[in-house]
Structures are given as structure tokens and as C-alpha cells.
C-alpha atoms as a PDB file:
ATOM      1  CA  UNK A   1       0.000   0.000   0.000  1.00  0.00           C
ATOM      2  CA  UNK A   2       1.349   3.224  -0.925  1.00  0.00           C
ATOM      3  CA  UNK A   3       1.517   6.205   1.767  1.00  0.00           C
ATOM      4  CA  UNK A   4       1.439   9.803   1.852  1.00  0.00           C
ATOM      5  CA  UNK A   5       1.212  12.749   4.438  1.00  0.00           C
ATOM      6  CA  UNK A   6      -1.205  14.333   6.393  1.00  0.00           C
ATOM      7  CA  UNK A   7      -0.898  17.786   6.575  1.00  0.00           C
ATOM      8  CA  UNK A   8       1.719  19.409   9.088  1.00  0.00           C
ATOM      9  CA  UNK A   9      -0.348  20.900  12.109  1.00  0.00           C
ATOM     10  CA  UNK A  10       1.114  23.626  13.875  1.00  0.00           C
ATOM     11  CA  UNK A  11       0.467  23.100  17.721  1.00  0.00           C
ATOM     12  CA  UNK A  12       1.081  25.232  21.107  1.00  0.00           C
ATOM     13  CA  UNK A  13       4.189  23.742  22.919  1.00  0.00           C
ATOM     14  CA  UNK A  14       1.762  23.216  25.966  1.00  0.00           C
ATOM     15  CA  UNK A  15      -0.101  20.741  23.696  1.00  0.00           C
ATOM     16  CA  UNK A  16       3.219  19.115  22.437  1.00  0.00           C
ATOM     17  CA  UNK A  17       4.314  18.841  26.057  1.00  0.00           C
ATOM     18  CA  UNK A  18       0.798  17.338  27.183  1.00  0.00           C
ATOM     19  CA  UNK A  19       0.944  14.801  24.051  1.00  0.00           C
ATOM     20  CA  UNK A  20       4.695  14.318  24.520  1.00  0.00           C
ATOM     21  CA  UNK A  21       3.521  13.336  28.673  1.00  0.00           C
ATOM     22  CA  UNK A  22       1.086  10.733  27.473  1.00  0.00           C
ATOM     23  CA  UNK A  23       3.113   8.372  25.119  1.00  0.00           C
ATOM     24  CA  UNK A  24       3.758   5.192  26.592  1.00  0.00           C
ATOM     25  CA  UNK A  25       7.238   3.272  26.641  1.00  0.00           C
ATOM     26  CA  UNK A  26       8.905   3.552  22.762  1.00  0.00           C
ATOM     27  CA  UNK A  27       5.886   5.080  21.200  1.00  0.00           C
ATOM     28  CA  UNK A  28       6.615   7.701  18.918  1.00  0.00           C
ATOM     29  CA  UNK A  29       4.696  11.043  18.835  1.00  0.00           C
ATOM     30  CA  UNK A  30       3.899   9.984  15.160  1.00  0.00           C
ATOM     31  CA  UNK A  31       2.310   6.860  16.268  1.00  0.00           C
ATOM     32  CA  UNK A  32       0.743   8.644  18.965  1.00  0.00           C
ATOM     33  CA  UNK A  33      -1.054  11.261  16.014  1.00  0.00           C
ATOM     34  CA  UNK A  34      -1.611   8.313  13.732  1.00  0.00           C
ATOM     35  CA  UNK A  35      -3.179   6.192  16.430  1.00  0.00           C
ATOM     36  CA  UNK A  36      -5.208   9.517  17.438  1.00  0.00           C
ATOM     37  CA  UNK A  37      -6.388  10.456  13.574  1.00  0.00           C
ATOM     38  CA  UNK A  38      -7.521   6.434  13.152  1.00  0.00           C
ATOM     39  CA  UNK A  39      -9.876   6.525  16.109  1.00  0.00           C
ATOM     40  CA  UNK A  40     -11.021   9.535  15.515  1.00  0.00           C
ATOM     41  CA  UNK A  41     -11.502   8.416  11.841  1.00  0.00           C
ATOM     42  CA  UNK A  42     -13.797   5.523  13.021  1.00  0.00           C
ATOM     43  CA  UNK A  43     -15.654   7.381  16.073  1.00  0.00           C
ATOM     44  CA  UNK A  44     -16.798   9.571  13.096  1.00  0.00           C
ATOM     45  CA  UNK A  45     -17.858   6.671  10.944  1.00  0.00           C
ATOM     46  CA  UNK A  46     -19.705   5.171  13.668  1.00  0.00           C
ATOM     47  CA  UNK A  47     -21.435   8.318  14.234  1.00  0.00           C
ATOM     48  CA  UNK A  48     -22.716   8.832  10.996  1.00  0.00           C
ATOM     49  CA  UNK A  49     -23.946   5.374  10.768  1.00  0.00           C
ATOM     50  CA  UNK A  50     -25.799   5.661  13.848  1.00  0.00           C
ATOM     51  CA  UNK A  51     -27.217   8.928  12.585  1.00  0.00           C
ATOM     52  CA  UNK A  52     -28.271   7.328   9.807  1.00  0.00           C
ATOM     53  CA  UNK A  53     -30.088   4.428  11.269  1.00  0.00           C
ATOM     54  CA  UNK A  54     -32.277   6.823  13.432  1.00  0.00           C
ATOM     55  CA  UNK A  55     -32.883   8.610  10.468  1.00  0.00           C
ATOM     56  CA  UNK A  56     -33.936   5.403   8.630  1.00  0.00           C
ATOM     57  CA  UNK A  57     -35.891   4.419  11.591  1.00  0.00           C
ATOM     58  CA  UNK A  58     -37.718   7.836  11.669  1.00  0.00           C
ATOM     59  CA  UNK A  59     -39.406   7.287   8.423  1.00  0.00           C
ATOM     60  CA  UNK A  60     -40.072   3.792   8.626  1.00  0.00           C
ATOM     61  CA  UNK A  61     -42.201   4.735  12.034  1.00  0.00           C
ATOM     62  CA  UNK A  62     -43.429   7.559   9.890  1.00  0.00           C
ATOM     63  CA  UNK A  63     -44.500   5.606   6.780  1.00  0.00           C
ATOM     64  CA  UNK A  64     -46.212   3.043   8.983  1.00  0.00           C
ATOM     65  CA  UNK A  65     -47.884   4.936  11.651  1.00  0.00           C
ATOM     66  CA  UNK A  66     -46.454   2.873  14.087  1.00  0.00           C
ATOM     67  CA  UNK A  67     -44.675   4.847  17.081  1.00  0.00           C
ATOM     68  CA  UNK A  68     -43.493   3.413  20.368  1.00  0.00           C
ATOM     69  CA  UNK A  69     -44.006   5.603  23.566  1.00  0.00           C
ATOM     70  CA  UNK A  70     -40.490   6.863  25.315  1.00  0.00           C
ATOM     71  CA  UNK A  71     -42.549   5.335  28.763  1.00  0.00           C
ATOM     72  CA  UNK A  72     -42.809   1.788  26.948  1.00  0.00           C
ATOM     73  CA  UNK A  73     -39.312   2.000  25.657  1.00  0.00           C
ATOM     74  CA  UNK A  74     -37.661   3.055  29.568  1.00  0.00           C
ATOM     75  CA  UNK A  75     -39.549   0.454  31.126  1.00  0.00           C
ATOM     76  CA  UNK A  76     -37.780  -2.384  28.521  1.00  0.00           C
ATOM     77  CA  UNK A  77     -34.887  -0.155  29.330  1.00  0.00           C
ATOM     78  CA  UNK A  78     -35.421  -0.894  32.780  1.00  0.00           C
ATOM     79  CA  UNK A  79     -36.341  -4.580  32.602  1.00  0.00           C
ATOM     80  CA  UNK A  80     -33.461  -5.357  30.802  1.00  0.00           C
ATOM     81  CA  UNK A  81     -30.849  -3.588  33.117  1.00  0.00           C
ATOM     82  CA  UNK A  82     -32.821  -5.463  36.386  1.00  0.00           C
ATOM     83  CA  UNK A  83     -31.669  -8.685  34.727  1.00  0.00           C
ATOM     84  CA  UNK A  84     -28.381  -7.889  33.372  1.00  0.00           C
ATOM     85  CA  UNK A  85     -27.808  -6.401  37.313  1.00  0.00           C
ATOM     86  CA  UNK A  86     -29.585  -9.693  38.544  1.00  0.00           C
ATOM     87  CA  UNK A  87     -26.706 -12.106  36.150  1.00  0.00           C
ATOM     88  CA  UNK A  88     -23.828 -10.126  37.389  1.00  0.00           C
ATOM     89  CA  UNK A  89     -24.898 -10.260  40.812  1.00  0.00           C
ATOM     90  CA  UNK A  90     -25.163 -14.547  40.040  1.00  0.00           C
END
């Protein structure tokens, strides 16, 4: 796979020095950016997709009519953490 460059970013030297604080033993402020970039990269993707699903789910309830109250939806909510608390407590 061929590489290229991000664009240089021009920083204060606080925020080098706080970046430079947090690398962990033989990690490279490059990797440290790179690593950075990447998550944010798919944070962003999953964001949009989840966007998009509620969107998608809008107009389907929409379309059909069909809504569920928020009070029917907290009390599944609810159910479902009593049980998961319930199993860990097991």
C-alpha cells in the first residue's frame, strides 16, 4: 500500500508537552497522532452510521404509523438492566 502525508499541524508547545507526557514506553509522537487520527476516523464513521439508522428508523415509524411511547421503551430499558444487574450479581 502506498503512503502519503497528512498535513503538518502547527500546535502550542503546551499541547506538544501534554501529548509528549502521554506516550507510553517507545511510542513515537507519530504513532501517537496516527493512532489519534484512526480513532477519531472511526468514532466519526460510527457516528454517521448511527445517525443514519435513526434517520432510517424515523421514516419507517413515519410511513407506517407505528410509534413506540419513550414510557414503553424506559420500562424495557429498565427490565433489561434489572436482569443484566440480577446475572452479574449470580
Amino acid at each position: 500500500m502506498k503512503t502519503t502525508t497528512l498535513p503538518p499541524l502547527r500546535v502550542t508547545s503546551e499541547l506538544r508537552a501534554s501529548a509528549e507526557a502521554v506516550l507510553e514506553e517507545g511510542e513515537t509522537l507519530s504513532a501517537f497522532v496516527l493512532d489519534a487520527v484512526t480513532r477519531s476516523i472511526e468514532q466519526r464513521r460510527q457516528q454517521q452510521a448511527f445517525i443514519a439508522r435513526g434517520l432510517a428508523g424515523r421514516a419507517k415509524a413515519r410511513d407506517s404509523g407505528r410509534y413506540v411511547s419513550a414510557e414503553a421503551v424506559v420500562r424495557k430499558l429498565r427490565t433489561r438492566l434489572e436482569k443484566a444487574r440480577r446475572t452479574a450479581a449470580e
